[in-house]
PDB file of N, CA and C in Angstrom:
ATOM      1  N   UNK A   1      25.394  -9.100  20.606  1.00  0.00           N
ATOM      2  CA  UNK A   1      24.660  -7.846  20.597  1.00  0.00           C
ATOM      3  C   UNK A   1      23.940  -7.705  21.943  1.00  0.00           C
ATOM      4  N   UNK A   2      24.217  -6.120  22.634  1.00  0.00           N
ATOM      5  CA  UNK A   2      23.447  -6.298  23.939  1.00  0.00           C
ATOM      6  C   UNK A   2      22.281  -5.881  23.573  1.00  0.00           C
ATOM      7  N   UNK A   3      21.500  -5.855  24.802  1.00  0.00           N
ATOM      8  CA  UNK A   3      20.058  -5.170  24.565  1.00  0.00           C
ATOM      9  C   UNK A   3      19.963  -3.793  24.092  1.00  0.00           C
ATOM     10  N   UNK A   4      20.830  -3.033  24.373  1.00  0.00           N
ATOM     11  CA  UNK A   4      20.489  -1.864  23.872  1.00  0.00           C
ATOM     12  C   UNK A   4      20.702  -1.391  22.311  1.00  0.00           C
ATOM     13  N   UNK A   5      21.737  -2.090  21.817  1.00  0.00           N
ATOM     14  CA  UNK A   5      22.035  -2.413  20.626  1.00  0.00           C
ATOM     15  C   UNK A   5      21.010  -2.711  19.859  1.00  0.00           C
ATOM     16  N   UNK A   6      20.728  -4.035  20.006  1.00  0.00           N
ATOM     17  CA  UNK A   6      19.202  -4.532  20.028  1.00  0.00           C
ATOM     18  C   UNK A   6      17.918  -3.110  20.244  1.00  0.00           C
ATOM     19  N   UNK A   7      17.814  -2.732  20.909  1.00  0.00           N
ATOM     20  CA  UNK A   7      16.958  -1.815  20.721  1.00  0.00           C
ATOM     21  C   UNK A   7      17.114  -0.827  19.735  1.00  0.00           C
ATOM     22  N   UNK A   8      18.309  -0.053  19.663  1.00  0.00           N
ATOM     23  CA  UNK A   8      18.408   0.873  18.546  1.00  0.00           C
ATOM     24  C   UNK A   8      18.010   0.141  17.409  1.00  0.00           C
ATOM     25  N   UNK A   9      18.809  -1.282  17.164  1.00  0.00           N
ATOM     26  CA  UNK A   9      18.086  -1.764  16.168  1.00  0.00           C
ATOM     27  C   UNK A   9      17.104  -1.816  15.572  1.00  0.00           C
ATOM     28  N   UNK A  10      16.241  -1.876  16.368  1.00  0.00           N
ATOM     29  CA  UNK A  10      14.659  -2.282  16.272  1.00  0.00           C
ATOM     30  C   UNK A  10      14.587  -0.866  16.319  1.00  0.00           C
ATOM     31  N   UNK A  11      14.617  -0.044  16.647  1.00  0.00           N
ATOM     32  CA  UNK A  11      14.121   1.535  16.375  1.00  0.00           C
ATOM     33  C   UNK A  11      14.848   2.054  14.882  1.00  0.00           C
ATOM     34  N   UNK A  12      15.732   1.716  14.528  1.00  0.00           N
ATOM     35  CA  UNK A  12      16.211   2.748  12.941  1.00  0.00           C
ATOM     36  C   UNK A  12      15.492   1.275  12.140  1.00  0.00           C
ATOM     37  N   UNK A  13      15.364   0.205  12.992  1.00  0.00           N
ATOM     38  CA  UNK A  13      14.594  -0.536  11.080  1.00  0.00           C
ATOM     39  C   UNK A  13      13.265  -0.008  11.401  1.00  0.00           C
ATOM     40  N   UNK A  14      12.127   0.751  12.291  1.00  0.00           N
ATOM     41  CA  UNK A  14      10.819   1.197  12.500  1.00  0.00           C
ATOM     42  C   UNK A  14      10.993   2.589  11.764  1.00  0.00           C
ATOM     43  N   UNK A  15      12.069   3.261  12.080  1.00  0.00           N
ATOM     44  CA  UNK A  15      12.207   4.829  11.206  1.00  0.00           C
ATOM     45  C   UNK A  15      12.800   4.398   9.860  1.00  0.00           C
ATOM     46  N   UNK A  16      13.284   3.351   9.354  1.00  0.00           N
ATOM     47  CA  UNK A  16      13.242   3.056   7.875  1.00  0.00           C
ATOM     48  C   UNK A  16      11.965   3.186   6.788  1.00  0.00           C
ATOM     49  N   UNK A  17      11.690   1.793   7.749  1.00  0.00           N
ATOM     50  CA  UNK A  17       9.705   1.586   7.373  1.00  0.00           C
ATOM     51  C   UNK A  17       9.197   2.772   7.290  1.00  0.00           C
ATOM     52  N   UNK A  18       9.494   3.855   7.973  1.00  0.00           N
ATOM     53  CA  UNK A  18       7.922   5.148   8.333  1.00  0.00           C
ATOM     54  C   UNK A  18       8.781   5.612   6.868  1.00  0.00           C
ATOM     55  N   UNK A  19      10.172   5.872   7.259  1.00  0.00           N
ATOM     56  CA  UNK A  19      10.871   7.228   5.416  1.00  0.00           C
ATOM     57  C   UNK A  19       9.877   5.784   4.325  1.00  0.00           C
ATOM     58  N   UNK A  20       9.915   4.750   4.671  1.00  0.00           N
ATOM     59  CA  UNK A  20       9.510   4.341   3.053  1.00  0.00           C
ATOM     60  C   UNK A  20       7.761   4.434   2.954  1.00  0.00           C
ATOM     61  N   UNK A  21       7.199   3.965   4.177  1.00  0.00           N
ATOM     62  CA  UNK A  21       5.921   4.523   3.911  1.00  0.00           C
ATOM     63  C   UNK A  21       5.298   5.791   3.428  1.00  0.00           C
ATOM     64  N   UNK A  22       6.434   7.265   4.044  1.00  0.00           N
ATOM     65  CA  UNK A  22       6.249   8.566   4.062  1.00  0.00           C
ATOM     66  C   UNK A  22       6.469   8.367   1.938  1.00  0.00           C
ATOM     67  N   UNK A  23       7.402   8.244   1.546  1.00  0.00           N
ATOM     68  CA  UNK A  23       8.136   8.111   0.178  1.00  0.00           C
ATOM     69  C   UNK A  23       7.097   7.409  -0.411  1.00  0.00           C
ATOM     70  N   UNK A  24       5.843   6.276  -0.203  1.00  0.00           N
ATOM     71  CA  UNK A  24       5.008   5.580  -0.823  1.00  0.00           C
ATOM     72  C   UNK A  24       3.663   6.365  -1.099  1.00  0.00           C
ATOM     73  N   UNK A  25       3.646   7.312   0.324  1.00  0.00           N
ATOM     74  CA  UNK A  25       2.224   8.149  -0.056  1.00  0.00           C
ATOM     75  C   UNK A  25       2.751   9.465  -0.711  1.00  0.00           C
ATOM     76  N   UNK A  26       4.042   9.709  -0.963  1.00  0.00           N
ATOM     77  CA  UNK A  26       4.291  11.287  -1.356  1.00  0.00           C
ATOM     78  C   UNK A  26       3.996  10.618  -2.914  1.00  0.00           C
ATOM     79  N   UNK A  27       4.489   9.212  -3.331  1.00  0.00           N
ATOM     80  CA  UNK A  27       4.936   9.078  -4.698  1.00  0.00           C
ATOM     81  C   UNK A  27       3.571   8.799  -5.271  1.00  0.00           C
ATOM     82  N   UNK A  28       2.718   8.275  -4.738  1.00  0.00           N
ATOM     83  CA  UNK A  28       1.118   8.050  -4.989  1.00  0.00           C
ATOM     84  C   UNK A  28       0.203   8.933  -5.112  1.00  0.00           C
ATOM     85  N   UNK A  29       0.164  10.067  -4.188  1.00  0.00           N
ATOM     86  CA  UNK A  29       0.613  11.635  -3.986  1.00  0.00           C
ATOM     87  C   UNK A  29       0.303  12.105  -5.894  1.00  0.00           C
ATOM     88  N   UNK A  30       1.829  12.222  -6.069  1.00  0.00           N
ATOM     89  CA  UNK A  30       2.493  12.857  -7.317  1.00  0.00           C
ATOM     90  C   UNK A  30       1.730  11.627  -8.354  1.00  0.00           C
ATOM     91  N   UNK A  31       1.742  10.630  -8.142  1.00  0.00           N
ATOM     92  CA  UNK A  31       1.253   9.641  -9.269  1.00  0.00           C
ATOM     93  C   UNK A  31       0.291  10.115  -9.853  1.00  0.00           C
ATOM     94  N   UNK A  32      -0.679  10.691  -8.754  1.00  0.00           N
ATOM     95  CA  UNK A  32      -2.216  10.852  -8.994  1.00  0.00           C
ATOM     96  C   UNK A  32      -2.717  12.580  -8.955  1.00  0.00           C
ATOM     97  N   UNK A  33      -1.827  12.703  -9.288  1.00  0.00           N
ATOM     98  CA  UNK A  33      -1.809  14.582  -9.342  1.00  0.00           C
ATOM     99  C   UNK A  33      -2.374  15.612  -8.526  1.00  0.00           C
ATOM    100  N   UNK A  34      -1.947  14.894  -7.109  1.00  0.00           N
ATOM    101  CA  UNK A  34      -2.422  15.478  -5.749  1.00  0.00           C
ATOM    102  C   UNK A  34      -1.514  15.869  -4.864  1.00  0.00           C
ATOM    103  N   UNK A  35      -1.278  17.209  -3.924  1.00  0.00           N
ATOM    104  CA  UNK A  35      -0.382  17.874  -3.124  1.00  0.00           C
ATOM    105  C   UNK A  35       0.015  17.069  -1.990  1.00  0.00           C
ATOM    106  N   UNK A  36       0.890  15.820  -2.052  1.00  0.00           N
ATOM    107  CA  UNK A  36       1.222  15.635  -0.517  1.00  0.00           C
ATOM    108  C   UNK A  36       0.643  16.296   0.420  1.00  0.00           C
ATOM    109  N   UNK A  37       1.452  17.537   0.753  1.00  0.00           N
ATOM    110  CA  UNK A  37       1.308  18.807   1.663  1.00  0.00           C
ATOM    111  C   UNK A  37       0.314  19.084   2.130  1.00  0.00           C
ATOM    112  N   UNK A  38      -0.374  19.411   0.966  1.00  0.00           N
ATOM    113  CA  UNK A  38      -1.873  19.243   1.308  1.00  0.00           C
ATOM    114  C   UNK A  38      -3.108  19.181   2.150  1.00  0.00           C
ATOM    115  N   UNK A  39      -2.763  17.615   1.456  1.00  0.00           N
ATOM    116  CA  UNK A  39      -3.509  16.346   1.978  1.00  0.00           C
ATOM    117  C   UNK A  39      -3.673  16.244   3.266  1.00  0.00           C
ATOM    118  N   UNK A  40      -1.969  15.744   3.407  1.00  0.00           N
ATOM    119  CA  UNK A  40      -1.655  15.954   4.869  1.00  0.00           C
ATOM    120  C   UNK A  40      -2.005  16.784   5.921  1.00  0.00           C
ATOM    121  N   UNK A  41      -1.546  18.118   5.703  1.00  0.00           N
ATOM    122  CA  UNK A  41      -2.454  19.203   6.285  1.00  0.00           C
ATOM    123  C   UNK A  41      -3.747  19.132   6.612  1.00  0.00           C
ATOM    124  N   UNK A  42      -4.926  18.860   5.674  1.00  0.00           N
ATOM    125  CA  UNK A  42      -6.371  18.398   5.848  1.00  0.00           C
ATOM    126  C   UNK A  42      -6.265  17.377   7.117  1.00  0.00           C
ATOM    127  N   UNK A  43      -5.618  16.080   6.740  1.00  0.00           N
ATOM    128  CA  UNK A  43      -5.658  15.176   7.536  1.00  0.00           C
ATOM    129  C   UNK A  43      -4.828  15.324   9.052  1.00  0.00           C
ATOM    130  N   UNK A  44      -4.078  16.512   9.301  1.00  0.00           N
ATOM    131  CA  UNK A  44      -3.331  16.853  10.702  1.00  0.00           C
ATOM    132  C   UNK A  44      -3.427  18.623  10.701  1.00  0.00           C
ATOM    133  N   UNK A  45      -4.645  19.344  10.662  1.00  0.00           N
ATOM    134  CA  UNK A  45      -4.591  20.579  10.368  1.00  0.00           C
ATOM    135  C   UNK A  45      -3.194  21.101  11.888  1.00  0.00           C
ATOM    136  N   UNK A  46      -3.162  20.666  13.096  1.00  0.00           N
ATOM    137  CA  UNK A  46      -2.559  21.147  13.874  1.00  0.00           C
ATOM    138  C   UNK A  46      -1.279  20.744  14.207  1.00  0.00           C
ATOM    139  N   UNK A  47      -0.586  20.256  12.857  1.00  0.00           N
ATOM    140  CA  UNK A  47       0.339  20.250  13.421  1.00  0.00           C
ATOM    141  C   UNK A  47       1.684  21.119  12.557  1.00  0.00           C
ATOM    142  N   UNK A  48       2.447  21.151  12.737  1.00  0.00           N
ATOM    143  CA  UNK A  48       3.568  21.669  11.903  1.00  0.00           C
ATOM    144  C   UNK A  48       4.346  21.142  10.752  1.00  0.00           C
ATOM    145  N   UNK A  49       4.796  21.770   9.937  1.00  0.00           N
ATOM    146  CA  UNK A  49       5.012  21.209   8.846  1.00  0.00           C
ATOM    147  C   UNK A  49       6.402  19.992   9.185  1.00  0.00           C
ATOM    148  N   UNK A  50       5.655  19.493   8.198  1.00  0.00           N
ATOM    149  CA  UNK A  50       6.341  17.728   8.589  1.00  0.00           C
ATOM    150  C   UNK A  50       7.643  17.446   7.504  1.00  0.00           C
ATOM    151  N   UNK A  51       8.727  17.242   8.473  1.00  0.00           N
ATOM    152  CA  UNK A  51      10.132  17.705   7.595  1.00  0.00           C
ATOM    153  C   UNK A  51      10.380  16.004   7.111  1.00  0.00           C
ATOM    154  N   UNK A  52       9.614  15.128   7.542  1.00  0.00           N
ATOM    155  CA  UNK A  52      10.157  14.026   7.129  1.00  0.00           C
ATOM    156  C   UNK A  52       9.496  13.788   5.715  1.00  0.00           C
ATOM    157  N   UNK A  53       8.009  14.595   5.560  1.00  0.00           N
ATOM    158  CA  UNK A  53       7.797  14.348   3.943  1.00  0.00           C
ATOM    159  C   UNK A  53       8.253  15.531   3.342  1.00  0.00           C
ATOM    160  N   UNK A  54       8.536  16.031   3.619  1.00  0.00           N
ATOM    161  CA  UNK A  54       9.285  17.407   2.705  1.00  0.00           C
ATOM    162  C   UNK A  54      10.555  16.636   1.821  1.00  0.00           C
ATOM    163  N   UNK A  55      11.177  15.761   3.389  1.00  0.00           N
ATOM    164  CA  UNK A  55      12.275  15.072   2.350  1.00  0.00           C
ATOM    165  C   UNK A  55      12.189  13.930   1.571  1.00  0.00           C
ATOM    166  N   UNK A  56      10.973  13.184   2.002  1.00  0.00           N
ATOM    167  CA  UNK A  56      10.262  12.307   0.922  1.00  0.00           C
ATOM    168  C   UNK A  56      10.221  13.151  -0.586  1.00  0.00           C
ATOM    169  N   UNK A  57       9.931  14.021  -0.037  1.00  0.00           N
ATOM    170  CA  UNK A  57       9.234  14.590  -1.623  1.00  0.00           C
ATOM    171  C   UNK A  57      10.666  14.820  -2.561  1.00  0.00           C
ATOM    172  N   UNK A  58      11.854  15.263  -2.002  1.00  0.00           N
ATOM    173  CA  UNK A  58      13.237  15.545  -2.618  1.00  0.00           C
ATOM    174  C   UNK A  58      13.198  13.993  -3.268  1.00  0.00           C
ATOM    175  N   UNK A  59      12.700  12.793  -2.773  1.00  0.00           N
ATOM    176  CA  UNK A  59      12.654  11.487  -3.507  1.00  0.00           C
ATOM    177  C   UNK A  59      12.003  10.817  -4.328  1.00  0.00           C
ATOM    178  N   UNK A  60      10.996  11.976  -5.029  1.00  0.00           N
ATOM    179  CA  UNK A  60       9.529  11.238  -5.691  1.00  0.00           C
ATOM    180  C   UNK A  60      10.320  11.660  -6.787  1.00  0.00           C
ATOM    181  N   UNK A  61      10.059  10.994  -7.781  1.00  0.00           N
ATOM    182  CA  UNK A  61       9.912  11.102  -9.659  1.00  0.00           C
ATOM    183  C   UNK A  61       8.558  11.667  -9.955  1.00  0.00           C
ATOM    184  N   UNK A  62       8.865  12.041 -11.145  1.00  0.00           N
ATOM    185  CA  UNK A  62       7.476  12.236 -11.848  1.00  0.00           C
ATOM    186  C   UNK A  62       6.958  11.039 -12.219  1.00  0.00           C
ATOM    187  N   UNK A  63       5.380  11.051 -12.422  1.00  0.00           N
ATOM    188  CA  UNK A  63       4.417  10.190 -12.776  1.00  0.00           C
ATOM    189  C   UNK A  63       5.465   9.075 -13.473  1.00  0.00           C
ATOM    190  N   UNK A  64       5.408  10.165 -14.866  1.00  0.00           N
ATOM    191  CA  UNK A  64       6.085   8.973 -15.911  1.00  0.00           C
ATOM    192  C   UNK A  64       6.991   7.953 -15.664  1.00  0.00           C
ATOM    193  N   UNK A  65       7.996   8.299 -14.357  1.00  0.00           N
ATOM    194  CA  UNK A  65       9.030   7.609 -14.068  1.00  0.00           C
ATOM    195  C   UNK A  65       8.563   6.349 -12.762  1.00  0.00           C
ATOM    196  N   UNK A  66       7.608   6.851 -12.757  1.00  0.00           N
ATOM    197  CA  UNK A  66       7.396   6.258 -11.231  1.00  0.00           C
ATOM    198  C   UNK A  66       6.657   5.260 -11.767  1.00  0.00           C
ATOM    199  N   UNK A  67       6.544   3.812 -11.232  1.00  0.00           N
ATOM    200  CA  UNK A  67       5.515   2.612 -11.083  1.00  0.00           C
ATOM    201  C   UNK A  67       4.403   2.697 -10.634  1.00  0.00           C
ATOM    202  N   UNK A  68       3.734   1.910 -10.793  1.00  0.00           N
ATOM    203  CA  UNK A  68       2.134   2.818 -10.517  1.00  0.00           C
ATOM    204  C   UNK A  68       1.805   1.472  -8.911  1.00  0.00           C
ATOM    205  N   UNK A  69       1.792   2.639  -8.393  1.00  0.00           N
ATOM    206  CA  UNK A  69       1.427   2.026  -7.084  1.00  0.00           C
ATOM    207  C   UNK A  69      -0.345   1.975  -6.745  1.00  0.00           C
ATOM    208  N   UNK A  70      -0.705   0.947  -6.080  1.00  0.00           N
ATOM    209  CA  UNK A  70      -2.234   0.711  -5.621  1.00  0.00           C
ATOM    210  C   UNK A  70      -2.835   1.269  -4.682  1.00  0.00           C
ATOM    211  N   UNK A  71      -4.074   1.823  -5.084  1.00  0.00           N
ATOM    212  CA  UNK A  71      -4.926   2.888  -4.164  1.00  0.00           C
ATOM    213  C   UNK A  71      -4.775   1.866  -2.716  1.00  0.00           C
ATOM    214  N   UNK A  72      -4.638   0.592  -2.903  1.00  0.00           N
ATOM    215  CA  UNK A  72      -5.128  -0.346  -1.469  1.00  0.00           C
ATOM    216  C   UNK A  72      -3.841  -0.013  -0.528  1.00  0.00           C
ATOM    217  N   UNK A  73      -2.441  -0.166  -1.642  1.00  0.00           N
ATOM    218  CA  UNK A  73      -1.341  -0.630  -1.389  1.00  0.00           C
ATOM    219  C   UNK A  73      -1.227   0.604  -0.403  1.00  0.00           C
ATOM    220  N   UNK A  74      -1.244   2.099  -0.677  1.00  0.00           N
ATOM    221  CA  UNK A  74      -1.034   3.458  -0.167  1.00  0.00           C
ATOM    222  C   UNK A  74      -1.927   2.865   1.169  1.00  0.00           C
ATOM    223  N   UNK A  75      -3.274   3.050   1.374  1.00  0.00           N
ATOM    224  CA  UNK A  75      -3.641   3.216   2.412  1.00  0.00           C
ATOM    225  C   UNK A  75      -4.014   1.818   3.527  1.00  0.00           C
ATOM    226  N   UNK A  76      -3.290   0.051   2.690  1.00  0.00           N
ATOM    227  CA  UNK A  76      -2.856  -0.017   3.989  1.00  0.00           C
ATOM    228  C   UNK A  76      -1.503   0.197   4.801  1.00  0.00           C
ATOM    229  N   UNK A  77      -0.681   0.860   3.714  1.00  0.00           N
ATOM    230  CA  UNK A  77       0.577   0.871   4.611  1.00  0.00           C
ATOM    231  C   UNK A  77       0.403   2.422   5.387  1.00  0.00           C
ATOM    232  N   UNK A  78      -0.758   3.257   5.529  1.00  0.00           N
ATOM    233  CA  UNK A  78      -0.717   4.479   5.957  1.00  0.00           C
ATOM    234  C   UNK A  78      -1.356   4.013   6.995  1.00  0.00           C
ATOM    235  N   UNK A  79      -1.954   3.205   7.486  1.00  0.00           N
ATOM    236  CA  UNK A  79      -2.937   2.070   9.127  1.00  0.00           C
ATOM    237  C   UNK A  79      -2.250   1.299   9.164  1.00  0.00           C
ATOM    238  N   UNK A  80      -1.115   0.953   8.761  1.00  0.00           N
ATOM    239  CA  UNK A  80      -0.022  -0.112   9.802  1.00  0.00           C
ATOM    240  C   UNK A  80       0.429   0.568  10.829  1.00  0.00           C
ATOM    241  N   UNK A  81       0.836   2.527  10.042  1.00  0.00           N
ATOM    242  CA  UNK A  81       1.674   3.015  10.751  1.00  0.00           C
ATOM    243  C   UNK A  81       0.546   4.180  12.040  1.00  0.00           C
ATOM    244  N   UNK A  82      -0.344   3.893  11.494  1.00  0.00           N
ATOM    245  CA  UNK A  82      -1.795   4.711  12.455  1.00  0.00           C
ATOM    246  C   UNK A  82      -2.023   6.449  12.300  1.00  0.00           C
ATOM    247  N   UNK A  83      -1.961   6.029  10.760  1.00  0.00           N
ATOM    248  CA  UNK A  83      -1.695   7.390   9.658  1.00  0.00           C
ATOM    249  C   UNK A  83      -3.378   7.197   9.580  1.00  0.00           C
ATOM    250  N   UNK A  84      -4.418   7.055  10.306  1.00  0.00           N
ATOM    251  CA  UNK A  84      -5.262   6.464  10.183  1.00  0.00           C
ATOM    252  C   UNK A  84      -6.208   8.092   9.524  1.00  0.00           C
ATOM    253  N   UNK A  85      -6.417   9.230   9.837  1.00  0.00           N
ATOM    254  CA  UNK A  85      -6.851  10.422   9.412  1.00  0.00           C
ATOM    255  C   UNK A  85      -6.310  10.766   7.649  1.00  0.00           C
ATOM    256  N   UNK A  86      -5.076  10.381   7.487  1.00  0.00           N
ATOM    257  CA  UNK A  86      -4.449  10.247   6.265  1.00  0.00           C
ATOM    258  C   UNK A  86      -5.310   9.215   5.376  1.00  0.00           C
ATOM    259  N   UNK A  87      -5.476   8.494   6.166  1.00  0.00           N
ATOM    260  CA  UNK A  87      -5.657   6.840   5.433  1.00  0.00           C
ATOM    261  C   UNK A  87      -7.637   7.701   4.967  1.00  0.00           C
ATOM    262  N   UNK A  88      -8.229   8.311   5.774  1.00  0.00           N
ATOM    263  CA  UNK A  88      -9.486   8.682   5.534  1.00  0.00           C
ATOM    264  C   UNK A  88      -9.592   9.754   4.204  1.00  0.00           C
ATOM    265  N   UNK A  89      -8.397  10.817   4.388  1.00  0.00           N
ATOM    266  CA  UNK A  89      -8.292  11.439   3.542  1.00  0.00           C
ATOM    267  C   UNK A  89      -7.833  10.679   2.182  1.00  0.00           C
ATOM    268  N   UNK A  90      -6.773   9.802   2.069  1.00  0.00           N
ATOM    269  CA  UNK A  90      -6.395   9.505   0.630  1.00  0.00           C
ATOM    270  C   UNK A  90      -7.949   8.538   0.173  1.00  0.00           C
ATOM    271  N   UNK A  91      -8.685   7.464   1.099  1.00  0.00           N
ATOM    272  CA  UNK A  91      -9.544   7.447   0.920  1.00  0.00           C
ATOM    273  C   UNK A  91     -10.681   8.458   0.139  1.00  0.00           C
ATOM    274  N   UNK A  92     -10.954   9.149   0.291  1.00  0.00           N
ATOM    275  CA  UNK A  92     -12.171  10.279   0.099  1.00  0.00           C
ATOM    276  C   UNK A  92     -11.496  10.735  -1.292  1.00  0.00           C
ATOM    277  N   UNK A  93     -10.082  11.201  -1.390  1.00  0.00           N
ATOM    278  CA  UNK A  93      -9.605  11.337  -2.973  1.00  0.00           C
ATOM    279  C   UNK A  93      -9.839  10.441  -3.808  1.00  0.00           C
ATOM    280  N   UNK A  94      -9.803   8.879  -2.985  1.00  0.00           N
ATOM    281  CA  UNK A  94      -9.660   7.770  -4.433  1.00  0.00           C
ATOM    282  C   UNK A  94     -11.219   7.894  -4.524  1.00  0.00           C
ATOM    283  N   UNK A  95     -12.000   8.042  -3.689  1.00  0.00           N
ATOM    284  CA  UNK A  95     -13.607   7.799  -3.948  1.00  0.00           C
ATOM    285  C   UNK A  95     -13.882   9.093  -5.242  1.00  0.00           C
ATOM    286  N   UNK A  96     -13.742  10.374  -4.935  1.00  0.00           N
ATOM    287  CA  UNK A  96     -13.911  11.057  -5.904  1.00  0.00           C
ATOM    288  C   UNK A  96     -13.464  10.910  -7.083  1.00  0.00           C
ATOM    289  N   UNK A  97     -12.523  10.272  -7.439  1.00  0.00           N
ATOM    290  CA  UNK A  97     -11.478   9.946  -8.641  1.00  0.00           C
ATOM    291  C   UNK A  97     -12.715   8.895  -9.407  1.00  0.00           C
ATOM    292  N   UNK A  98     -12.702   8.290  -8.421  1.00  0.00           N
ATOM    293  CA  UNK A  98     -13.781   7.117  -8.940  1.00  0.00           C
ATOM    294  C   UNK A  98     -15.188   7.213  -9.607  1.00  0.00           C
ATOM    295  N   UNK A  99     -16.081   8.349  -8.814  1.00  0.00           N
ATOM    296  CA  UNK A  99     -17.098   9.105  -9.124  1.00  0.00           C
ATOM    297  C   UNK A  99     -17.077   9.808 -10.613  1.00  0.00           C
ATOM    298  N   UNK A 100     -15.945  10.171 -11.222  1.00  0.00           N
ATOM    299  CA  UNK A 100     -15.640  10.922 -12.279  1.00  0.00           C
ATOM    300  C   UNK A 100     -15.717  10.209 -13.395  1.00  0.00           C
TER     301      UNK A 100
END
């Protein structure tokens, strides 16, 4: 394998990771009966709509079907990827959830 090979490599397994991170907060998202879209939006008001969770979302189940994923689990894999405004926002949802 040359280097460049090697590099693509290492770049589609980094855009794997982000579709499964994107697919972990849409499904946590829907778990917890909150708008991806949203969220997101709050947490990136300037930017444009984001086609890579749009197609996350073509991949979420409903609640019932889905495994119940951890408030921790969502937001540290949203600061590995330096989703770090996200990571504040799903924060501030789980705090209110909690308050209730």
């Amino acid at each position: 394998m040359n280097r460049k090979q090697k590099d693509e490599q290492i770049i589609q397994a980094y855009q794997d990771d982000e579709r499964m991170m994107i697919l972990i907060y849409a499904q946590w998202c829907i778990n917890n009966d909150l708008d991806p879209v949203a969220l997101y939006n709050q947490a990136y008001p300037n930017q444009l709509r984001n086609d890579a969770l749009i197609d996350a979302l073509e991949l979420t189940v409903s609640k019932q079907e889905s495994e119940q994923i951890e408030n921790q689990t969502v937001l540290n894999i949203l600061q590995i990827f330096g989703n770090d405004n996200l990571a504040f926002i799903v924060q501030n949802e789980i705090e209110k959830r909690e308050r209730k």
